[in-house]
Protein backbone atom coordinates (compact mmCIF):
# COMPACT_ATOMS: atom_id res chain seq x y z
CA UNK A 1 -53.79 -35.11 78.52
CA UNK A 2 -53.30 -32.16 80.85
CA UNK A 3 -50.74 -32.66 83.92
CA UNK A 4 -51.49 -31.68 86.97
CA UNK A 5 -48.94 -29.27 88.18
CA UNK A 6 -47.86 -31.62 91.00
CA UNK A 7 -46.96 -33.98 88.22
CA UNK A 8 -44.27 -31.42 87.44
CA UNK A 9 -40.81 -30.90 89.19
CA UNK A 10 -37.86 -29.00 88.17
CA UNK A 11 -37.07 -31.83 86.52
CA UNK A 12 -39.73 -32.86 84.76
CA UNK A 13 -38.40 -32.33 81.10
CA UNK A 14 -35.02 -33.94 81.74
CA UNK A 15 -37.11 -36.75 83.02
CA UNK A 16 -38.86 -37.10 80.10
CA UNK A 17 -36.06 -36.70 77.53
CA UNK A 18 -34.18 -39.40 79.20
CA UNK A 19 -35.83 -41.76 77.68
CA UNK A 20 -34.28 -40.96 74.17
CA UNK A 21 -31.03 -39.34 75.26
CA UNK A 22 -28.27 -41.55 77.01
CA UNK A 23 -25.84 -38.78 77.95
CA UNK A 24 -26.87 -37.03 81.53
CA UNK A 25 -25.65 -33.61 79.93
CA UNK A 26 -26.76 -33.32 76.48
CA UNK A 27 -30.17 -34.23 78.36
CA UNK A 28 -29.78 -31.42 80.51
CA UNK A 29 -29.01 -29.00 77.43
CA UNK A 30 -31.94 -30.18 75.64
CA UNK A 31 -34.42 -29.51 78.74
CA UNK A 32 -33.11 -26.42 78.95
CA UNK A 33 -33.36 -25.58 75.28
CA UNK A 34 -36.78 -26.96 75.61
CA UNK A 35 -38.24 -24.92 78.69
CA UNK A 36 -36.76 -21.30 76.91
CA UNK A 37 -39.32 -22.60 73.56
CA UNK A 38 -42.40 -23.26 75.84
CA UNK A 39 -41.83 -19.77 77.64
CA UNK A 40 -44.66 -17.72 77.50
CA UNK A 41 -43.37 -14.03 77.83
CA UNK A 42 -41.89 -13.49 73.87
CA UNK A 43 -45.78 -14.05 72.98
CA UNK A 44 -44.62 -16.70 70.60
CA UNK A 45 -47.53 -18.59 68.74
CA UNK A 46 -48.37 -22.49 69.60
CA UNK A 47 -47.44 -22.31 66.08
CA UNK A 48 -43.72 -21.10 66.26
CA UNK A 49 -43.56 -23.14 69.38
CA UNK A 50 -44.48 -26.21 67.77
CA UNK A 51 -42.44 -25.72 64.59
CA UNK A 52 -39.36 -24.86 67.11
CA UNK A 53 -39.76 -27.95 69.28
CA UNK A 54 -39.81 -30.37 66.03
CA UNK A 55 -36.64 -28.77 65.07
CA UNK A 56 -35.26 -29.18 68.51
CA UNK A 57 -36.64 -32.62 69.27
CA UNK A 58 -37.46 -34.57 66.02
CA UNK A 59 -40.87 -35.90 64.51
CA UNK A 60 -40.11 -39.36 66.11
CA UNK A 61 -40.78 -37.41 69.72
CA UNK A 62 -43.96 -36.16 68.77
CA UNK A 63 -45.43 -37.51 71.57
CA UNK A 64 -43.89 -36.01 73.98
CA UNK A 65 -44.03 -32.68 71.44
CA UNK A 66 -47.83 -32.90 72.01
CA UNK A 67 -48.07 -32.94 75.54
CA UNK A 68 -45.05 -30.16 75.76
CA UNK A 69 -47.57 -28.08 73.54
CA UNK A 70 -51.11 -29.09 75.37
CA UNK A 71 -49.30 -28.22 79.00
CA UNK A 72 -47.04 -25.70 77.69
CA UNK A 73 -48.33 -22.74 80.34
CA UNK A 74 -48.21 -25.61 83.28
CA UNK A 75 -45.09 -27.02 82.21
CA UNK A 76 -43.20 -23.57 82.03
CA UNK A 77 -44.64 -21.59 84.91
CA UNK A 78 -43.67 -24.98 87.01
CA UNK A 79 -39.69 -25.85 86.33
CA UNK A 80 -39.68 -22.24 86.05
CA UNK A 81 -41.04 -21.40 89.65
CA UNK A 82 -39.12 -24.65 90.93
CA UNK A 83 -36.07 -23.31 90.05
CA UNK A 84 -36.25 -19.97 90.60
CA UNK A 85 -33.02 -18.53 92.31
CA UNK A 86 -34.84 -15.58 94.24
CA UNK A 87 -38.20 -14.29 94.67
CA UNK A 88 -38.12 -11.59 91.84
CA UNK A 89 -37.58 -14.20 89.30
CA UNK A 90 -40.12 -16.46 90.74
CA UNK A 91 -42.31 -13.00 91.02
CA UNK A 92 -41.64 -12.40 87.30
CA UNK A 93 -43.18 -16.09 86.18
CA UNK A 94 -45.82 -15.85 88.40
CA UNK A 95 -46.84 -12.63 87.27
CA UNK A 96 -46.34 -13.74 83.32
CA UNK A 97 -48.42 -16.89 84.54
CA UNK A 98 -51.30 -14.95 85.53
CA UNK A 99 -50.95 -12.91 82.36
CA UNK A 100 -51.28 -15.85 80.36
CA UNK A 101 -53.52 -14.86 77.32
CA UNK A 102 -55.02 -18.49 77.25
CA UNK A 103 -55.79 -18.61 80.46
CA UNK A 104 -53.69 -21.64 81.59
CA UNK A 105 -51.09 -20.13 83.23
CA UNK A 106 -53.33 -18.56 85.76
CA UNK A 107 -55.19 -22.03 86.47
CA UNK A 108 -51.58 -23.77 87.41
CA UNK A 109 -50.69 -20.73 89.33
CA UNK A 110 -53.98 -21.34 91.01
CA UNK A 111 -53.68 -25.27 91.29
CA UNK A 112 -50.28 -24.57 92.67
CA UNK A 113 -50.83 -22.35 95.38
């Protein structure tokens, strides 16, 4: 299913890894890990992406794997903007956003403003 980017906070991933990982920190590693494989600048293929996440995460999580990789754009360009430090790094997603090549990154930059 697609998210709605209001569906998405800054912590959205370390929400949704909680579920499988007890420790607060090793959580917060993995989310991190996570959001740097669904980023959208390197140009890396769904492909790559989804190979890299199954590494990361495991075949029993994917689940959650397939809605990372159906909302990856949304996903990114959200925790990304939410936790932006200054406006030249939240600049520099939006502008990756809206040069999205499948389009989705400009619709949540759209659905967020």
């Amino acid at each position: 299913r697609i998210l709605s980017v209001h569906e998405i906070d800054a912590h959205y991933l370390q929400r949704r890894l909680a579920a499988t990982l007890d420790d607060a920190d090793e959580c917060a590693k993995v989310a991190d890990q996570v959001l740097s494989v669904l980023d959208i600048r390197p140009g890396t293929s769904i492909r790559e992406c989804e190979n890299q996440l199954l590494v990361l995460l495991g075949f029993e999580r994917f689940d959650l794997i397939k809605t990372l990789l159906a909302n990856r754009a949304r996903i990114w360009g959200c925790v990304s903007i939410k936790r932006a430090v200054d406006e030249s790094t939240r600049d520099s997603v939006e502008k990756a956003l809206m040069e999205d090549e499948s389009g989705e990154g400009g619709k949540a930059l759209n659905e967020l403003r």
